[in-house]
N, C-alpha and C. Protein backbone atom coordinates (compact mmCIF):
# COMPACT_ATOMS: atom_id res chain seq x y z
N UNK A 1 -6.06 -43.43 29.38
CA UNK A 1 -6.35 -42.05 29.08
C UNK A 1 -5.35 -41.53 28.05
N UNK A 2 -5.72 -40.88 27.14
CA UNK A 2 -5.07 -40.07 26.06
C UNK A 2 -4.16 -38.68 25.98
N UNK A 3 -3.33 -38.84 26.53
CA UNK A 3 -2.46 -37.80 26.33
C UNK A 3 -2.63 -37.01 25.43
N UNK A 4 -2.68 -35.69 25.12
CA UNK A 4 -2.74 -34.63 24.86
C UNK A 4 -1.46 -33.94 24.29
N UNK A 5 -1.14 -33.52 23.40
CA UNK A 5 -0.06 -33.33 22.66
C UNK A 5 -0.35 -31.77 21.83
N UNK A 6 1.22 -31.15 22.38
CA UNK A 6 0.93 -29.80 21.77
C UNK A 6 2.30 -29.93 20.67
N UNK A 7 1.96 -28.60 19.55
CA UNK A 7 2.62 -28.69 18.37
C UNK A 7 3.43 -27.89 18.70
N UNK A 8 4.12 -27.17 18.25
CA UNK A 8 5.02 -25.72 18.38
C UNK A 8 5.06 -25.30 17.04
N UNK A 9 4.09 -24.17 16.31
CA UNK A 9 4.41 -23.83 15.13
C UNK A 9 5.64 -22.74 15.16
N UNK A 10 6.36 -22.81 14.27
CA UNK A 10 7.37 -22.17 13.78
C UNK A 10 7.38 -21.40 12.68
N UNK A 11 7.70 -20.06 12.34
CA UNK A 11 7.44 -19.85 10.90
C UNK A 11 8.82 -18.98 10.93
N UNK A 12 9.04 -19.14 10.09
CA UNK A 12 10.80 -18.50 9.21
C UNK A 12 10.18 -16.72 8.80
N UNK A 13 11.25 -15.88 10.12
CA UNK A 13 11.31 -14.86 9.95
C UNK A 13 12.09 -14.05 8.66
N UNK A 14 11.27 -13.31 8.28
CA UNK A 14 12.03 -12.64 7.16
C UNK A 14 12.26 -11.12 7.61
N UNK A 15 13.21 -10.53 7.14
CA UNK A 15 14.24 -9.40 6.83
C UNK A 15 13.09 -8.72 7.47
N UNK A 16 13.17 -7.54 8.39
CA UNK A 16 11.95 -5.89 8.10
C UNK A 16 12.20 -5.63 6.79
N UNK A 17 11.29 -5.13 6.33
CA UNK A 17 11.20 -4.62 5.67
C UNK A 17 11.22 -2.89 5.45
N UNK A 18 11.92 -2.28 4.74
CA UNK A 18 12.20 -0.38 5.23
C UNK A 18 10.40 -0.28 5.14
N UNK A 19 10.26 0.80 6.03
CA UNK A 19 8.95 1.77 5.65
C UNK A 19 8.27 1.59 4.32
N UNK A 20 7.65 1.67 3.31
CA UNK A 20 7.77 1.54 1.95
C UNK A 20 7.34 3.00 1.47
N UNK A 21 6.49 4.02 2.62
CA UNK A 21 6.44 5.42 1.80
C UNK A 21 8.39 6.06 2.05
N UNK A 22 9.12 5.53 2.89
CA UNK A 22 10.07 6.05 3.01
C UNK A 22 10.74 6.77 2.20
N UNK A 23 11.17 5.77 1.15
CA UNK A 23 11.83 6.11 0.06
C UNK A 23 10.84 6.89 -1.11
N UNK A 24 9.72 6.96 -1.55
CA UNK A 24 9.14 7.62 -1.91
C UNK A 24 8.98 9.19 -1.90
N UNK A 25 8.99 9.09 -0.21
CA UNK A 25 8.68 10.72 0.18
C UNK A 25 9.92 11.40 -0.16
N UNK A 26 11.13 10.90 0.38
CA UNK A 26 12.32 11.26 0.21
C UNK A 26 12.15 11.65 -1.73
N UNK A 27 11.76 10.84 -2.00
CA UNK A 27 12.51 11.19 -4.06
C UNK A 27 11.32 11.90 -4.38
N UNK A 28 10.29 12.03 -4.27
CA UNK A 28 8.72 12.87 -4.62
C UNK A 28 9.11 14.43 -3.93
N UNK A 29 9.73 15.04 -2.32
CA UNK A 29 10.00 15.53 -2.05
C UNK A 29 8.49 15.78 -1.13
N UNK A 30 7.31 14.92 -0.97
CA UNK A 30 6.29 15.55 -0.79
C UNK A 30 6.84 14.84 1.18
N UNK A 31 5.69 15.42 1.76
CA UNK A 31 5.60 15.32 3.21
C UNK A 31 4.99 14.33 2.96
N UNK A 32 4.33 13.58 4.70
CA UNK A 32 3.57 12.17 4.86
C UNK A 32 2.34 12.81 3.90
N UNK A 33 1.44 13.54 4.85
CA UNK A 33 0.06 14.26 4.89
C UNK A 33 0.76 14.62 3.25
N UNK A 34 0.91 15.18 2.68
CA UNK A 34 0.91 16.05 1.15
C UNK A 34 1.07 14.79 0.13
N UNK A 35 1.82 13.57 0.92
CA UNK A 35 1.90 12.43 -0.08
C UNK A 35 0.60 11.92 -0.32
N UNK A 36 0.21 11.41 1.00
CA UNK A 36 -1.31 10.80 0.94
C UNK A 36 -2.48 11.38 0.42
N UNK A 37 -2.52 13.29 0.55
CA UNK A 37 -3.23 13.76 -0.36
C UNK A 37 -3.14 13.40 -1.74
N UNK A 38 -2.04 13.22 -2.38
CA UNK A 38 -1.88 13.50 -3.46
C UNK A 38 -2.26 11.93 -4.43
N UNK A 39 -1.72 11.16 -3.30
CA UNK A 39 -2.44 9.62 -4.14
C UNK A 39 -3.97 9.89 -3.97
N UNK A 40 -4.61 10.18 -2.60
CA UNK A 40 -5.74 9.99 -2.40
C UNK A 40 -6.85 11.14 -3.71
N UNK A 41 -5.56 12.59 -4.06
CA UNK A 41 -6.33 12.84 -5.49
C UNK A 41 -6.14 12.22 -7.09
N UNK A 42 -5.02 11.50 -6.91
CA UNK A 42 -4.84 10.73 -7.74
C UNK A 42 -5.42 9.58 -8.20
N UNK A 43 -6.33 8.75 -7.16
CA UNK A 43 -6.74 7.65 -7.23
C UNK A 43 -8.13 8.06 -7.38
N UNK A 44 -8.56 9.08 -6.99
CA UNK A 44 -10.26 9.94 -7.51
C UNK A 44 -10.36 10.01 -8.83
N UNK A 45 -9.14 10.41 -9.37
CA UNK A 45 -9.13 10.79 -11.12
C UNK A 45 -9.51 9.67 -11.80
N UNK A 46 -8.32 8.65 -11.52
CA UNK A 46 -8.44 7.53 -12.13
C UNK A 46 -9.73 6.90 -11.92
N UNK A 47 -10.58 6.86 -10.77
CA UNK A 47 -12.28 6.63 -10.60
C UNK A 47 -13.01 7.38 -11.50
N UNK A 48 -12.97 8.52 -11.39
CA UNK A 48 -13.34 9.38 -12.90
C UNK A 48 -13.36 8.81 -14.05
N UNK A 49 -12.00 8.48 -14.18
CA UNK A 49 -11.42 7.81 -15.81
C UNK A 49 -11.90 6.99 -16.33
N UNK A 50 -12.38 5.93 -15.39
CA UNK A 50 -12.98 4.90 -15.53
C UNK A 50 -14.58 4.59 -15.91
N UNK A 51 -14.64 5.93 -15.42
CA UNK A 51 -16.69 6.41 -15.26
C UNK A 51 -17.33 6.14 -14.11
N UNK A 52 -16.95 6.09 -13.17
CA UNK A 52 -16.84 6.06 -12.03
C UNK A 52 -17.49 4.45 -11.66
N UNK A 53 -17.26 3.60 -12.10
CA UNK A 53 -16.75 2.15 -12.25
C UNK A 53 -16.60 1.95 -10.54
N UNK A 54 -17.24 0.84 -9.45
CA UNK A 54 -17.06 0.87 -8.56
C UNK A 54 -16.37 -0.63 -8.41
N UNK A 55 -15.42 -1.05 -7.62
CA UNK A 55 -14.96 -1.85 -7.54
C UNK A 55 -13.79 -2.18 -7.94
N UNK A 56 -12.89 -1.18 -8.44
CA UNK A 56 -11.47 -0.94 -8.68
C UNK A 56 -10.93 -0.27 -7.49
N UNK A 57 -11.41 -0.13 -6.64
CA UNK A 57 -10.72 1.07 -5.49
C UNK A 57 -9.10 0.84 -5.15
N UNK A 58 -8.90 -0.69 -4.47
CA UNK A 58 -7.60 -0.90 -4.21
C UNK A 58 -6.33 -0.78 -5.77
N UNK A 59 -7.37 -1.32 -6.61
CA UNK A 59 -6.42 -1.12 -7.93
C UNK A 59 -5.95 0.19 -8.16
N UNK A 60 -6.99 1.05 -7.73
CA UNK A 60 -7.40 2.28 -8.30
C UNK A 60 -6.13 3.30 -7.44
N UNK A 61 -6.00 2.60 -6.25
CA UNK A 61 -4.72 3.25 -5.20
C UNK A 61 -3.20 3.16 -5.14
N UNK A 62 -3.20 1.67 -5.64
CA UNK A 62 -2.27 1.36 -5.94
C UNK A 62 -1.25 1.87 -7.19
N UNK A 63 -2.30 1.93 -8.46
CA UNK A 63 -1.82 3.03 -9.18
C UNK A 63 -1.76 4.06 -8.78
N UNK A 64 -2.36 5.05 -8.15
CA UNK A 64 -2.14 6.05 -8.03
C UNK A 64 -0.97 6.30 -6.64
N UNK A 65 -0.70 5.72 -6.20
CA UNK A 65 0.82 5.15 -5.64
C UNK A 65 1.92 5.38 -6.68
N UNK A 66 1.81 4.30 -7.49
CA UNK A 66 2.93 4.05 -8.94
C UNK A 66 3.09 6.16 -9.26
N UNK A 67 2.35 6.21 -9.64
CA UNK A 67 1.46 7.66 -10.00
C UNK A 67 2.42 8.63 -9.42
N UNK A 68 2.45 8.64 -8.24
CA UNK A 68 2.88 9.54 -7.52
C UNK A 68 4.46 9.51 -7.06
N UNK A 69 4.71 8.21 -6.85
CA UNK A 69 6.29 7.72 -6.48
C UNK A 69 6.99 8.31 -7.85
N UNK A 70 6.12 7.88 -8.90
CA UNK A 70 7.02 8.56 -10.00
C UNK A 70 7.22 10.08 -10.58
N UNK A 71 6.53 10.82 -10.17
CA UNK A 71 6.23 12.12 -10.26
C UNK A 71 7.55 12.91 -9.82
């Protein structure tokens, strides 16, 4: 009969990472809720900009992230 054999995966923990709106909110000065408005009107525009082009959405947030952290 065949013994049966278990593996033990292991995977290499990395660092936490901080919050990532953390530092944002802090230098923008905006609140959680006033931040997320403000990408979530930010990232509408840029859908606009585009002609309302469907299938950029995550791109479309992410800039408007960049967008806003820098503001």
């Amino acid at each position: 009969m065949r013994q049966a054999t278990t593996m033990k995966r292991t995977t290499a923990k990395s660092p936490t990472p901080k919050n990532r709106l953390e530092t944002p909110l802090a230098q923008t000065g905006y609140s959680n809720g006033d931040f997320y408005q403000k990408v979530q009107e930010t990232a509408y525009q840029l859908f606009v900009a585009r002609g309302y082009a469907h299938g950029f959405d995550v791109e479309d947030w992410l800039e408007a992230e960049r967008i806003v952290r820098g503001a």
